[in-house]
Protein backbone atom coordinates (compact mmCIF):
# COMPACT_ATOMS: atom_id res chain seq x y z
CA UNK A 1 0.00 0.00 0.00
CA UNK A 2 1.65 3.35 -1.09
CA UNK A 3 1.72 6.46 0.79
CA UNK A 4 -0.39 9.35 -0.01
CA UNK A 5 1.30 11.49 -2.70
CA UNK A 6 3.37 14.56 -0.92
CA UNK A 7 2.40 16.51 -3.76
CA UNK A 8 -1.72 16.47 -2.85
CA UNK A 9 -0.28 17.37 0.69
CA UNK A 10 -0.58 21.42 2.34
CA UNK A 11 2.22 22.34 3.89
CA UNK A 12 0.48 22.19 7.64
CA UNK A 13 -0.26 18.56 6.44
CA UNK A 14 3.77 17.54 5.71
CA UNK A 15 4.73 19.46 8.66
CA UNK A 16 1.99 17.30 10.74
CA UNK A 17 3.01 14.12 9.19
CA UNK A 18 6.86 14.87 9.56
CA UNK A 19 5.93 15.07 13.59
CA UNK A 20 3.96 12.32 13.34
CA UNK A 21 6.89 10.45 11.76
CA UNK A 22 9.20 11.69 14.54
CA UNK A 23 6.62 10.71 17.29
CA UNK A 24 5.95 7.54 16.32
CA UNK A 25 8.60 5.31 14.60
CA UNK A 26 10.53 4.50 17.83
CA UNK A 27 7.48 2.78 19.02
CA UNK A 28 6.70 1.54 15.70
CA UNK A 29 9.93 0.34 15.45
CA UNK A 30 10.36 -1.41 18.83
CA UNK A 31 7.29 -3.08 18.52
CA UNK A 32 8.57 -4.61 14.89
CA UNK A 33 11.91 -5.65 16.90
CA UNK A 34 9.54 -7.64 19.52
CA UNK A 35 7.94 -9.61 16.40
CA UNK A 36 11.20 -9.86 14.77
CA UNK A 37 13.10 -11.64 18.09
CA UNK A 38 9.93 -14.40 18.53
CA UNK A 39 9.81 -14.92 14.72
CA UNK A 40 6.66 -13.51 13.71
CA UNK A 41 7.80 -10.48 12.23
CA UNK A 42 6.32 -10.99 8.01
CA UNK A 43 6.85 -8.14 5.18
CA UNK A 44 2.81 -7.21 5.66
CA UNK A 45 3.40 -5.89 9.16
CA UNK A 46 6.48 -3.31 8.30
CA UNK A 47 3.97 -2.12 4.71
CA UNK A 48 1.49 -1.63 7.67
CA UNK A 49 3.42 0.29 9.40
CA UNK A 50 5.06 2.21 6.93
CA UNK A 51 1.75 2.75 5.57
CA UNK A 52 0.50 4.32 8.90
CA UNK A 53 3.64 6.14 9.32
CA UNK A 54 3.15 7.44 5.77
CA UNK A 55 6.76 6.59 4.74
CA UNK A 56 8.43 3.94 2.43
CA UNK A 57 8.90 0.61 3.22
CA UNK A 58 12.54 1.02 2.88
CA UNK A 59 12.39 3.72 5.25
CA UNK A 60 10.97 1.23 7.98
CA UNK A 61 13.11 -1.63 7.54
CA UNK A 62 16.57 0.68 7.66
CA UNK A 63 15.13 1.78 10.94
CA UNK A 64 14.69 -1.50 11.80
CA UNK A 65 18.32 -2.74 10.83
CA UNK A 66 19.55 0.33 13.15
CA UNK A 67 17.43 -1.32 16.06
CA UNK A 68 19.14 -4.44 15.57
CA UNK A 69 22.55 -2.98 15.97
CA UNK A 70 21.82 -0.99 18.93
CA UNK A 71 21.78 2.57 16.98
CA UNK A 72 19.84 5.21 17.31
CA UNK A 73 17.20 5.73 14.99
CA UNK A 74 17.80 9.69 14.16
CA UNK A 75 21.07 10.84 13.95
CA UNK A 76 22.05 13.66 16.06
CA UNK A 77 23.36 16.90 14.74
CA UNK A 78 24.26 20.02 15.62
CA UNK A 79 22.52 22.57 15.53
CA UNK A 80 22.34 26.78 16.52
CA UNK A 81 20.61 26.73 19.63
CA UNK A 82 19.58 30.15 21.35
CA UNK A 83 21.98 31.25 24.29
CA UNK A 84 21.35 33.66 26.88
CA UNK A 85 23.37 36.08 25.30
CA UNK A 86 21.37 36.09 22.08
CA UNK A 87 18.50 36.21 24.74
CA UNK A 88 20.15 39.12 25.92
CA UNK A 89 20.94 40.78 22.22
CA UNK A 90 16.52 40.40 21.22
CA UNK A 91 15.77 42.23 24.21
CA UNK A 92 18.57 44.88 23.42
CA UNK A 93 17.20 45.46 20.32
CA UNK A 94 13.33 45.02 21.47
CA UNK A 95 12.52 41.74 19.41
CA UNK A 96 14.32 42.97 16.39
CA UNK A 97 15.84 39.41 14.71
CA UNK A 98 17.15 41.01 11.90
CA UNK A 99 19.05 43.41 14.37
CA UNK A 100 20.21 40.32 15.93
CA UNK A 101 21.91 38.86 13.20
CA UNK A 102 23.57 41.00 12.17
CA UNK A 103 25.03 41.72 15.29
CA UNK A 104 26.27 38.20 15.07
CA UNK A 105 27.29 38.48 11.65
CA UNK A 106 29.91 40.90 12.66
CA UNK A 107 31.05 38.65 15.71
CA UNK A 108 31.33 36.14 13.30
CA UNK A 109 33.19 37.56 10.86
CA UNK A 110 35.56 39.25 13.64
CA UNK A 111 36.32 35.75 14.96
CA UNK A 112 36.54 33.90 11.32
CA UNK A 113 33.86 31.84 11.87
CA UNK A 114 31.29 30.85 9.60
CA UNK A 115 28.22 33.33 10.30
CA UNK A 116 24.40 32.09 10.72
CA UNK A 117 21.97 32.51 8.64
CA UNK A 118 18.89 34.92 9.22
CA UNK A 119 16.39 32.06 8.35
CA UNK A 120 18.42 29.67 10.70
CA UNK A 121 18.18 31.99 13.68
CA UNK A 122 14.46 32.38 12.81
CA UNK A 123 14.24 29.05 13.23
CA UNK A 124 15.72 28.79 16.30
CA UNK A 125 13.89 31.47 17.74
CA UNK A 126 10.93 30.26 17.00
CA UNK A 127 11.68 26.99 18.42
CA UNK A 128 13.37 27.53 21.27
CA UNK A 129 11.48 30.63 22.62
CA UNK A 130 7.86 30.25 23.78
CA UNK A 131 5.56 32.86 22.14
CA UNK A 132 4.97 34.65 25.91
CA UNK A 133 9.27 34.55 25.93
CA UNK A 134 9.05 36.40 22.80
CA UNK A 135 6.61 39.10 23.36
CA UNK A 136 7.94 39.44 26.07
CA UNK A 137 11.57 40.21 24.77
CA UNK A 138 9.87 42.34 22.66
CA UNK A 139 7.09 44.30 24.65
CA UNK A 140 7.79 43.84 28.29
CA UNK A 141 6.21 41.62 30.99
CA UNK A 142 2.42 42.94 30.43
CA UNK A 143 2.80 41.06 26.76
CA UNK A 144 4.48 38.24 28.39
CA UNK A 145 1.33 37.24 30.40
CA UNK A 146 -0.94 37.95 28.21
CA UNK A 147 0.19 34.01 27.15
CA UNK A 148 0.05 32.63 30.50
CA UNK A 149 -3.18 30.14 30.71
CA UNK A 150 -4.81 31.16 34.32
CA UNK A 151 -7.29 28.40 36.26
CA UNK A 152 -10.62 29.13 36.96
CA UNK A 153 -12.01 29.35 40.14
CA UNK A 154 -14.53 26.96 41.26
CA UNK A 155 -18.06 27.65 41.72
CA UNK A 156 -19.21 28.64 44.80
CA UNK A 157 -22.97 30.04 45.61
CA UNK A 158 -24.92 33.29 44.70
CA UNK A 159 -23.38 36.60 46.67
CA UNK A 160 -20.45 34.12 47.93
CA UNK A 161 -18.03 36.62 45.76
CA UNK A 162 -18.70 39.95 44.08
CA UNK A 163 -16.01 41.93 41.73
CA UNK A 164 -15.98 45.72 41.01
CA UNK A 165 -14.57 47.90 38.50
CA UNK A 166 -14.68 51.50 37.03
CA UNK A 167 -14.88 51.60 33.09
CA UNK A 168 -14.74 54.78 31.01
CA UNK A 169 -17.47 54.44 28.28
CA UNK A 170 -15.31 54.88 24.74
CA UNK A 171 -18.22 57.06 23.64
CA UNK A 172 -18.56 60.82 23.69
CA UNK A 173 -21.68 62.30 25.01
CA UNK A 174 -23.34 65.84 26.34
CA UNK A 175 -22.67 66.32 29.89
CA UNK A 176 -23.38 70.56 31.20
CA UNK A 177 -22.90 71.81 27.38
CA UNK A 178 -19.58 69.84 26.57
CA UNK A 179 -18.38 66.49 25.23
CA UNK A 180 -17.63 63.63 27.72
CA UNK A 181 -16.72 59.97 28.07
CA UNK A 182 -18.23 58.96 31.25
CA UNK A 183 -17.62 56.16 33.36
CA UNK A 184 -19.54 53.22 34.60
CA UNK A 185 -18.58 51.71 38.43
CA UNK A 186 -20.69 48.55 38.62
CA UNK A 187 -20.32 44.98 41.10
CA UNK A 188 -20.93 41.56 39.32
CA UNK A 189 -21.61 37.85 40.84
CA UNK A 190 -18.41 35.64 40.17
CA UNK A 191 -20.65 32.40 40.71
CA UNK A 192 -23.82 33.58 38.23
CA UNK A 193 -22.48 36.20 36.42
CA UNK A 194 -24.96 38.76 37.12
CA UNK A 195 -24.89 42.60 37.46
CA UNK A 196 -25.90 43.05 40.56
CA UNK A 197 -25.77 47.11 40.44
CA UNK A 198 -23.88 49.90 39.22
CA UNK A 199 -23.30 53.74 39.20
CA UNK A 200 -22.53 56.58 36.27
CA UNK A 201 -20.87 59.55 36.54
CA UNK A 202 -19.93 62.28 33.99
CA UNK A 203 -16.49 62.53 35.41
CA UNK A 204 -13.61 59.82 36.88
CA UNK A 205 -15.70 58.04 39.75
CA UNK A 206 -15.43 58.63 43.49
CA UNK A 207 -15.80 57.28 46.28
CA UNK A 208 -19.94 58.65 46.55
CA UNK A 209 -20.10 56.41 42.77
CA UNK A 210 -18.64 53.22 44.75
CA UNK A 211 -21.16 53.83 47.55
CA UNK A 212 -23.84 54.55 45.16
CA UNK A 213 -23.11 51.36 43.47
CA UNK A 214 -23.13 49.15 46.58
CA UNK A 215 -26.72 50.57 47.77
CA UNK A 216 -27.60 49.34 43.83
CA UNK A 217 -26.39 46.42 44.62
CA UNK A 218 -27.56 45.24 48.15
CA UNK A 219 -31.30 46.26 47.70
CA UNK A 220 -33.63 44.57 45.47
CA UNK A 221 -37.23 46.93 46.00
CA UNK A 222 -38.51 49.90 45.16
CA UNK A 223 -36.69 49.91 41.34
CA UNK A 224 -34.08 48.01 42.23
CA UNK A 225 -32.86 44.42 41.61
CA UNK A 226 -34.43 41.55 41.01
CA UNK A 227 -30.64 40.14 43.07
CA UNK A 228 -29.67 41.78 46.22
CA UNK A 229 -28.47 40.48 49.05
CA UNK A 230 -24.69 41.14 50.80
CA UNK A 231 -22.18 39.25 49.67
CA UNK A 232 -19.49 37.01 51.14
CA UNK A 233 -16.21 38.93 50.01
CA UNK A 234 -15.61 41.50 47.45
CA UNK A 235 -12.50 41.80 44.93
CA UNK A 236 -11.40 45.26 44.20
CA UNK A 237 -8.19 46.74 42.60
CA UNK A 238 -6.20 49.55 44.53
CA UNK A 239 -7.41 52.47 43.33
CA UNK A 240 -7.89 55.06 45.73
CA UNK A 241 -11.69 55.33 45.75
CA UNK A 242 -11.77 52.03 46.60
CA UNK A 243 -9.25 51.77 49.42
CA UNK A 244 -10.98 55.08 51.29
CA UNK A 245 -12.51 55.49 54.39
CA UNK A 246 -15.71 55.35 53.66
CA UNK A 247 -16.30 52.22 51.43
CA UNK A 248 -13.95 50.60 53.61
CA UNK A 249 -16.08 51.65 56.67
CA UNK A 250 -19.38 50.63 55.09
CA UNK A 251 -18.46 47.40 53.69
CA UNK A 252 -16.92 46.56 57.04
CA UNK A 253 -20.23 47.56 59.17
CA UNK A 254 -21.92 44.79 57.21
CA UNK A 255 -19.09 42.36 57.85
CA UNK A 256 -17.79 42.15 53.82
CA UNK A 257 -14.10 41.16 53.75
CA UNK A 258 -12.11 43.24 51.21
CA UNK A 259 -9.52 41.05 48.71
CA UNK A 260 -7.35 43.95 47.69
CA UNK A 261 -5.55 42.70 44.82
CA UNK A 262 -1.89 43.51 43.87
CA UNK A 263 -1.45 46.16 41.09
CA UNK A 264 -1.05 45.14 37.47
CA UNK A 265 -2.67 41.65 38.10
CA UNK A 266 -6.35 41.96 36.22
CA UNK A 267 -6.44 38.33 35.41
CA UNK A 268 -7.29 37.96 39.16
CA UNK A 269 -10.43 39.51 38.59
CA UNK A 270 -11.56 37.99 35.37
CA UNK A 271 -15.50 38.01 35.86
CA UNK A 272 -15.59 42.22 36.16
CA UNK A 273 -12.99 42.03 33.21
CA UNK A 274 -14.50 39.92 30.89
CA UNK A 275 -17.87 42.07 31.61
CA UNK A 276 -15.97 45.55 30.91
CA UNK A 277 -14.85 43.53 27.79
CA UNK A 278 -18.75 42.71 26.92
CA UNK A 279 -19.92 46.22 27.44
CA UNK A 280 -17.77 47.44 24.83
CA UNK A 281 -18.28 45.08 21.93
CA UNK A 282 -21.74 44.31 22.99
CA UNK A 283 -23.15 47.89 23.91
CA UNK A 284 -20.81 50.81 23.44
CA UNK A 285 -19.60 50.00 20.30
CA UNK A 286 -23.39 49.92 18.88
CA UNK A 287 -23.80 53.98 19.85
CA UNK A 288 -23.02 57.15 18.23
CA UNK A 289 -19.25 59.18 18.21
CA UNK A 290 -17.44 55.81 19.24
CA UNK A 291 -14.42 56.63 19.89
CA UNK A 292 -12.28 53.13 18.42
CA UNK A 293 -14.77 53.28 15.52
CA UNK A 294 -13.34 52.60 12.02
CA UNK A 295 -10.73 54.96 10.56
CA UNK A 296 -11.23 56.95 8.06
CA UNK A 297 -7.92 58.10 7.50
CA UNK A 298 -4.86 58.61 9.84
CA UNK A 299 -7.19 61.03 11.96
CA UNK A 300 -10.62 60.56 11.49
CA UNK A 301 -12.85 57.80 12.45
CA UNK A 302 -16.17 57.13 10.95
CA UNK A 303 -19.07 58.66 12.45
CA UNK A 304 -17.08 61.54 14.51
CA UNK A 305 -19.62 64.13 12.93
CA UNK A 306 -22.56 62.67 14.63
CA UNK A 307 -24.58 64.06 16.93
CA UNK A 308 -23.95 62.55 20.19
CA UNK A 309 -25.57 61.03 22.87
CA UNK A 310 -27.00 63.22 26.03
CA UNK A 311 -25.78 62.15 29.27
CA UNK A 312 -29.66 61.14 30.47
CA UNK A 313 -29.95 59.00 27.02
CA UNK A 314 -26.77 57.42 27.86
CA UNK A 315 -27.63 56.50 31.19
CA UNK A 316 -31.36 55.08 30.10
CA UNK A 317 -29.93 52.81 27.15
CA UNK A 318 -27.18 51.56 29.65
CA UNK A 319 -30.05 50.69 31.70
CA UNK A 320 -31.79 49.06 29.26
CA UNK A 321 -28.88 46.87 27.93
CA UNK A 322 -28.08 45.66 32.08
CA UNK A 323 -31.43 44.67 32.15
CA UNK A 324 -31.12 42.90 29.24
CA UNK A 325 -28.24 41.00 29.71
CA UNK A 326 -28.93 39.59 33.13
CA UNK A 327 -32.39 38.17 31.87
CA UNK A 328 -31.88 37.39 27.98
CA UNK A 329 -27.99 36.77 27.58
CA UNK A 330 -27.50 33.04 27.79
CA UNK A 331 -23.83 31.86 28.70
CA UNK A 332 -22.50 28.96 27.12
CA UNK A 333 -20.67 28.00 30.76
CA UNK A 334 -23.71 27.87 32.66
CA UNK A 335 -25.61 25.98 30.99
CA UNK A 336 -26.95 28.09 28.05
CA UNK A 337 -29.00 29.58 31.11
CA UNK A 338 -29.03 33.80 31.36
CA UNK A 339 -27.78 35.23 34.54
CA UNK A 340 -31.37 35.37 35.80
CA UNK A 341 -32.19 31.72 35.06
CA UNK A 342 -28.76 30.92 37.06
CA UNK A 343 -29.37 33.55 40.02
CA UNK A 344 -33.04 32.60 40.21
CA UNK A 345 -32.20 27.93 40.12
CA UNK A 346 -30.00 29.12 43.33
CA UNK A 347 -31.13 28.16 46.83
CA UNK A 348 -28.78 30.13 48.60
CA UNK A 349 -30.39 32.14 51.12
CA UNK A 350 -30.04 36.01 50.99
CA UNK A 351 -28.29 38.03 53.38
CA UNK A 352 -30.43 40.97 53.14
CA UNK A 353 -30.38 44.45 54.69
CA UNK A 354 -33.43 47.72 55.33
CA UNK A 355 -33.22 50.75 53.70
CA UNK A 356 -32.58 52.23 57.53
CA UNK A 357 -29.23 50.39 57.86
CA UNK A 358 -27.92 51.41 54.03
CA UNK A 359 -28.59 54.79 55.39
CA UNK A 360 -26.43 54.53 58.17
CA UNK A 361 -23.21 52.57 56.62
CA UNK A 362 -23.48 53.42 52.96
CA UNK A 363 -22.88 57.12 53.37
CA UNK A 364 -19.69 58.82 54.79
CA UNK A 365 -19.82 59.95 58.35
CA UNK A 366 -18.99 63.46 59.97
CA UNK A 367 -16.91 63.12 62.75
CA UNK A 368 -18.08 66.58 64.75
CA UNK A 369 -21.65 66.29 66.67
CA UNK A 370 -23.63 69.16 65.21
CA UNK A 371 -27.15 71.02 66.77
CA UNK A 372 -30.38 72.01 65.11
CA UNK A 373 -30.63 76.01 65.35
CA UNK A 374 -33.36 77.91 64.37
CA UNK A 375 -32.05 78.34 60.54
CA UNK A 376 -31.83 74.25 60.37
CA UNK A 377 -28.27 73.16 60.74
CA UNK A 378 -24.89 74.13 59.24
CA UNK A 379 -22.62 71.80 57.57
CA UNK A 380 -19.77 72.96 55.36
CA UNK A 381 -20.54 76.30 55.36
CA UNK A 382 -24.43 75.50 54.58
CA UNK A 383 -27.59 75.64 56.17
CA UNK A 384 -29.72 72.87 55.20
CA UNK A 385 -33.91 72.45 56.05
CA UNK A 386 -36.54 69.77 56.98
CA UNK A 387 -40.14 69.94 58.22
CA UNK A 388 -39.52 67.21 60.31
CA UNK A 389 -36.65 69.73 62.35
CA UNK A 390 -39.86 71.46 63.91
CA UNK A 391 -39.93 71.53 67.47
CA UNK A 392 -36.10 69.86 67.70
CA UNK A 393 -34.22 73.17 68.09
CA UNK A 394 -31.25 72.25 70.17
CA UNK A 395 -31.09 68.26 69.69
CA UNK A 396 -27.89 67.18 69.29
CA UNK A 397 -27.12 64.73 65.29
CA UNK A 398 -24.64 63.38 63.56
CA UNK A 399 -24.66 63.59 59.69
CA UNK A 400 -24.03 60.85 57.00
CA UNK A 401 -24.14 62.50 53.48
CA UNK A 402 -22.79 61.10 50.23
CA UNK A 403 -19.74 62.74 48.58
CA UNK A 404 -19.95 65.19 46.52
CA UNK A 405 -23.32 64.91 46.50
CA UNK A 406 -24.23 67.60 49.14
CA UNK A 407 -27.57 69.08 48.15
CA UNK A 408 -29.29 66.19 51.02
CA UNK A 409 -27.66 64.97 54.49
CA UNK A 410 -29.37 62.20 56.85
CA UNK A 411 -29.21 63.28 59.84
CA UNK A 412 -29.17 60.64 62.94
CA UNK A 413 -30.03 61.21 66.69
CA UNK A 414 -26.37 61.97 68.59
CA UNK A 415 -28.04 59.96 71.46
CA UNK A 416 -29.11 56.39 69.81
CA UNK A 417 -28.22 56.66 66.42
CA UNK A 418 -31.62 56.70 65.29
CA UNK A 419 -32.62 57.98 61.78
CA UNK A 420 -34.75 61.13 61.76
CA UNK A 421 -34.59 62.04 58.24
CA UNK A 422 -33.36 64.09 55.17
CA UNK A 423 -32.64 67.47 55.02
CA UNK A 424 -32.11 69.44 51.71
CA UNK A 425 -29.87 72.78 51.34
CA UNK A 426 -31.39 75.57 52.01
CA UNK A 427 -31.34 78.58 49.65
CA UNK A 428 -30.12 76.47 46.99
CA UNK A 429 -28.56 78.69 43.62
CA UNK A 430 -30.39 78.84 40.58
CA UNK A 431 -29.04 76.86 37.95
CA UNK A 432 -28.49 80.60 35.71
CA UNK A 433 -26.32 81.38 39.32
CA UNK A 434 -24.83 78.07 38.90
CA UNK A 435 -23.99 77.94 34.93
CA UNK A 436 -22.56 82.05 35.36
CA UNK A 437 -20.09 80.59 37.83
CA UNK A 438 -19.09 78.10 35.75
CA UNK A 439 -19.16 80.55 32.46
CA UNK A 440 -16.64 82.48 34.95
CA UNK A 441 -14.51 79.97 36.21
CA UNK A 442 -14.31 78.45 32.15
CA UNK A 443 -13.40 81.53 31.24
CA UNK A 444 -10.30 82.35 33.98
CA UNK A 445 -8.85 78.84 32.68
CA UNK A 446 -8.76 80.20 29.23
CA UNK A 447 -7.51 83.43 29.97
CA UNK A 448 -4.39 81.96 32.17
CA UNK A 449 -4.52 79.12 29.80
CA UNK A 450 -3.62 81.48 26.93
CA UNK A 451 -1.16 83.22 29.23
CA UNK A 452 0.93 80.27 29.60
CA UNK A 453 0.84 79.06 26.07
CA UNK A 454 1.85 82.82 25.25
CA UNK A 455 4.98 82.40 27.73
CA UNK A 456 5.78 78.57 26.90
CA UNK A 457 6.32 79.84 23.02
CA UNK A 458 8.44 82.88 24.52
CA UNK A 459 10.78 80.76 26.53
CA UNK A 460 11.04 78.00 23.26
CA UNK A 461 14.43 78.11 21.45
CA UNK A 462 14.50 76.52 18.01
CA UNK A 463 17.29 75.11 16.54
CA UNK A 464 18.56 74.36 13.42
CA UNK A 465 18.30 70.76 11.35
CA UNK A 466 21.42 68.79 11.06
CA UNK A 467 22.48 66.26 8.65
CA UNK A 468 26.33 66.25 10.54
CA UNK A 469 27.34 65.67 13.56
CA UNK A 470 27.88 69.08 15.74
CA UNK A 471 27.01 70.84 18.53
CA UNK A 472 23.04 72.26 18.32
CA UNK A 473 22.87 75.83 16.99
CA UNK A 474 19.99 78.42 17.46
CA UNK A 475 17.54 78.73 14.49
CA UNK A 476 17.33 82.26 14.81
CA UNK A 477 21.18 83.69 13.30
CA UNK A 478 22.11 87.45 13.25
CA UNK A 479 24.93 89.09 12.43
CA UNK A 480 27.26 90.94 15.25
CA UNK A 481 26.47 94.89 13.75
CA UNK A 482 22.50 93.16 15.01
CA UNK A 483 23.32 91.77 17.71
CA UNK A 484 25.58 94.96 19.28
CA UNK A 485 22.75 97.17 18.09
CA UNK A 486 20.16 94.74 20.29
CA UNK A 487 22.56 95.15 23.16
CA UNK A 488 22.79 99.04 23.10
CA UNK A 489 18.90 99.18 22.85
CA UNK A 490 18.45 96.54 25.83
CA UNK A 491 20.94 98.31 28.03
CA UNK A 492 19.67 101.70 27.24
CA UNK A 493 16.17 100.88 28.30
CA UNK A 494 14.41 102.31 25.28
CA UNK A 495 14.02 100.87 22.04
CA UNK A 496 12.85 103.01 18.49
CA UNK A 497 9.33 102.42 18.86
CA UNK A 498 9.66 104.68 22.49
CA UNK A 499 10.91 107.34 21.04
CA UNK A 500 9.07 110.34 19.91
CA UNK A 501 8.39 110.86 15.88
CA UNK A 502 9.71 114.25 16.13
CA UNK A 503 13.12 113.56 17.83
CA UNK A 504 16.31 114.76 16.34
CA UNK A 505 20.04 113.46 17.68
CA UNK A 506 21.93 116.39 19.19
CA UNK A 507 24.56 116.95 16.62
CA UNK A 508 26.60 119.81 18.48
CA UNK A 509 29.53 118.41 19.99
CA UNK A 510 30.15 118.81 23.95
CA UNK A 511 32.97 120.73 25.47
CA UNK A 512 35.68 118.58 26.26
CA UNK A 513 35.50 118.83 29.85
CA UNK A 514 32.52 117.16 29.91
CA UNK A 515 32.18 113.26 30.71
CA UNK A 516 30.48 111.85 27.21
CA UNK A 517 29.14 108.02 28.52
CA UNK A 518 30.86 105.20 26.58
CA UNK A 519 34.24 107.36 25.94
CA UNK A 520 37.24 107.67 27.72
CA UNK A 521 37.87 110.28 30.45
CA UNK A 522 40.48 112.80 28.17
CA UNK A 523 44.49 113.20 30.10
CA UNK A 524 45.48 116.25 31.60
CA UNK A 525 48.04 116.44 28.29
CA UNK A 526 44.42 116.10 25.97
CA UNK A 527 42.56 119.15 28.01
């Protein structure tokens, strides 16, 4: 039986069947030896075998005469293997093989010896470096593990482990009369992938989005939900919104224990990754001014000139596509079940919280004990109101309010801690007040702004273009007759433009006992 022709072979095929070869005819052949020492061994078993193989008979039974003799079936040669000094020469020259070789080239040629060729030392590379060792070499660590397999964790139950993240939305939209990208802070269950609540802000998050988030999160009535529940631990990076007081505080009131995970390491929190990953191709790359939309040209990407998104319309169809992924997005790992389906088979029981005790731990706390007056009570400089304050002049609270979110405080009883209520700002600004303060603070920032740009191009030097080597030279050149000229001017203090149109030198010349500035004071033999 004859091989299959190499000819009606690809070249993945011959490079698979040359492994194959490699792989398989020690075996092959030390199973033919076996038959051949008991006598069995006939000519159909090594055509069987060369047939599998996909090799010639002769092929076969030379290996098989080696076998006899105690030889090894492939002969050894040498060949260039990769040192750690050429190691050492692709990371010099950031992944650059061609760089490489010719590097050793010149070694080569200033020892005499026979230099290696550029397709060899491919070779080599490619062989003896992993693909993570190479972009690595090339890129830095980051590329490195982006190779690395990582295990998944097991599954656990519902709320056992939550995962949170900020994400800047790649989309432009209109946030107080100018363009923004906002960002999204949002909590997801590791064990049923769900998206258990989240916060948006026109601006980079805070620590009031992370504790607007959580409250998202933990309640599931009154528009929220249909998961709630505290969970078990949470995984978090180390930004500094995260690690602050506050969230810190109110995740450890509701005993919630905090993984902090080391920097540069977001393969340890995979399930928020993969879901800022999904947002992007599944949602924000759907809406208008995208910003990593097709490219027109070296500058322009399709659909910059559309008009964009308002900040309100952005927030609603983010809504809309949450909701729509926990309850209509089936996962292939689970099941082909949505998040819902997964959340909802669960038996786990809930450990739930009132809307009394979110007040109390989900806000940031004032240290300072503070006393209802007759105008309400002052807080930062503000006097803030509440019908429910009648008739409690003089009791002493504490305040929890939500960072920079100050136009509401709850106010709690010094005493017990109990909850009496809200209490809004008090002669609040109209938003005309509000947008001329901004109009005025926009337009100091241009004005010093301009200023700056006005002295940064002062203070710039330019120099000239070489095509030598030589010291850098001033693009601005001048002659010495301009340069003493410049000098006189500068040290004089006055310049032609200061002088008067009508002025006229004095031409009469001055006694010669008189001191003339620049000159020489005349000898007694001179006067």
């Amino acid at each position: 039986m004859k091989p299959p022709d190499p000819e009606d072979l690809t070249e993945e095929d011959l490079a698979c069947r040359r492994q194959a070869q490699r792989e398989l005819m020690g075996p092959a052949v030390r199973f033919l030896l076996q038959l051949s020492q008991r006598g069995e061994l006939t000519t159909a078993h090594v055509e069987l075998s060369a047939h599998t193989l996909g090799v010639h008979v002769r092929t076969v039974w030379r290996n098989l005469a080696r076998a006899r003799l105690g030889e090894p079936l492939h002969r050894s040669r040498d060949r260039f293997e990769i040192t750690d000094s050429i190691r050492t020469l692709l990371a010099y020259h950031r992944g650059n093989v061609k760089a490489v070789h010719r590097e050793l080239a010149q070694e080569a040629e200033t020892s005499g010896a026979t230099p290696v060729s550029l397709s060899t030392l491919h070779r080599a590379i490619k062989r003896d470096l992993t693909p993570g060792d190479r972009a690595g070499l090339k890129n830095g660590l980051p590329a490195s593990r982006g190779h690395d397999p990582h295990l998944r964790r097991p599954l656990t139950a519902r709320n056992e482990e939550w995962e949170g993240d900020h994400k800047q939305a790649p989309v432009w939209v209109w946030a107080n009369d100018r363009l923004v990208k906002p960002w999204v802070t949002w909590f997801c269950d590791c064990h049923t992938g769900m998206i258990m609540g989240w916060a948006v802000t026109p601006h980079f998050p805070h620590r009031g989005s992370i504790l607007a988030a959580l409250r998202s999160c933990i309640l599931h009535d009154d528009g929220y939900g249909p998961a709630g529940g505290l969970p078990t631990r949470i995984r978090i990076d180390r930004g500094k919104d995260f690690l602050s007081r506050a969230v810190q505080d109110a995740l450890g009131a509701f005993a919630v224990q905090v993984d902090v995970l080391p920097p540069y390491t977001p393969h340890l929190k995979g399930s928020i990754e993969n879901l800022n990953r999904a947002a992007t191709s599944m949602f924000f790359a759907t809406l208008p001014r995208y910003t990593h939309a097709q490219k027109l040209d070296s500058r322009h990407h399709s659909g910059e000139k559309d008009p964009a998104l308002t900040f309100e319309g952005f927030v609603e169809l983010f809504a809309q596509w949450v909701t729509t992924r926990n309850a209509d997005h089936t996962m292939a790992g689970y099941g082909d079940l949505t998040p819902l389906q997964w959340w909802n088979s669960e038996h786990t029981p809930l450990r739930e919280v009132s809307a009394e005790d979110l007040h109390a731990f989900l806000l940031e706390g004032d240290r300072s004990t503070r006393v209802i007056n007759g105008h309400g009570i002052r807080f930062k400089g503000r006097d803030y109101m509440a019908g429910w304050m009648t008739g409690r002049s003089g009791t002493r609270v504490h305040i929890r309010f939500q960072p920079h979110h100050l136009d509401q405080i709850e106010i709690f009883d010094a005493d017990n801690r109990r909850h009496l209520g809200t209490a809004h700002l008090a002669d609040q600004a109209t938003d005309e007040q509000i947008e001329q303060v901004y109009q005025a603070r926009a337009e100091r920032s241009r004005r010093v702004r301009r200023d700056l740009r006005r002295a940064e191009t002062r203070r710039r030097r330019r120099f000239k273009a070489h095509t030598t080597t030589g010291p850098a030279q001033a693009d601005t050149a001048m002659t010495r007759k301009e340069a003493a000229k410049e000098l006189r001017t500068r040290s004089s203090g006055r310049t032609a433009d200061d002088l008067p149109s009508d002025y006229m030198p004095r031409r009469i010349t001055p006694p010669g006992r008189w001191a003339v500035p620049g000159t020489s004071t005349p000898t007694e033999e001179e006067t």
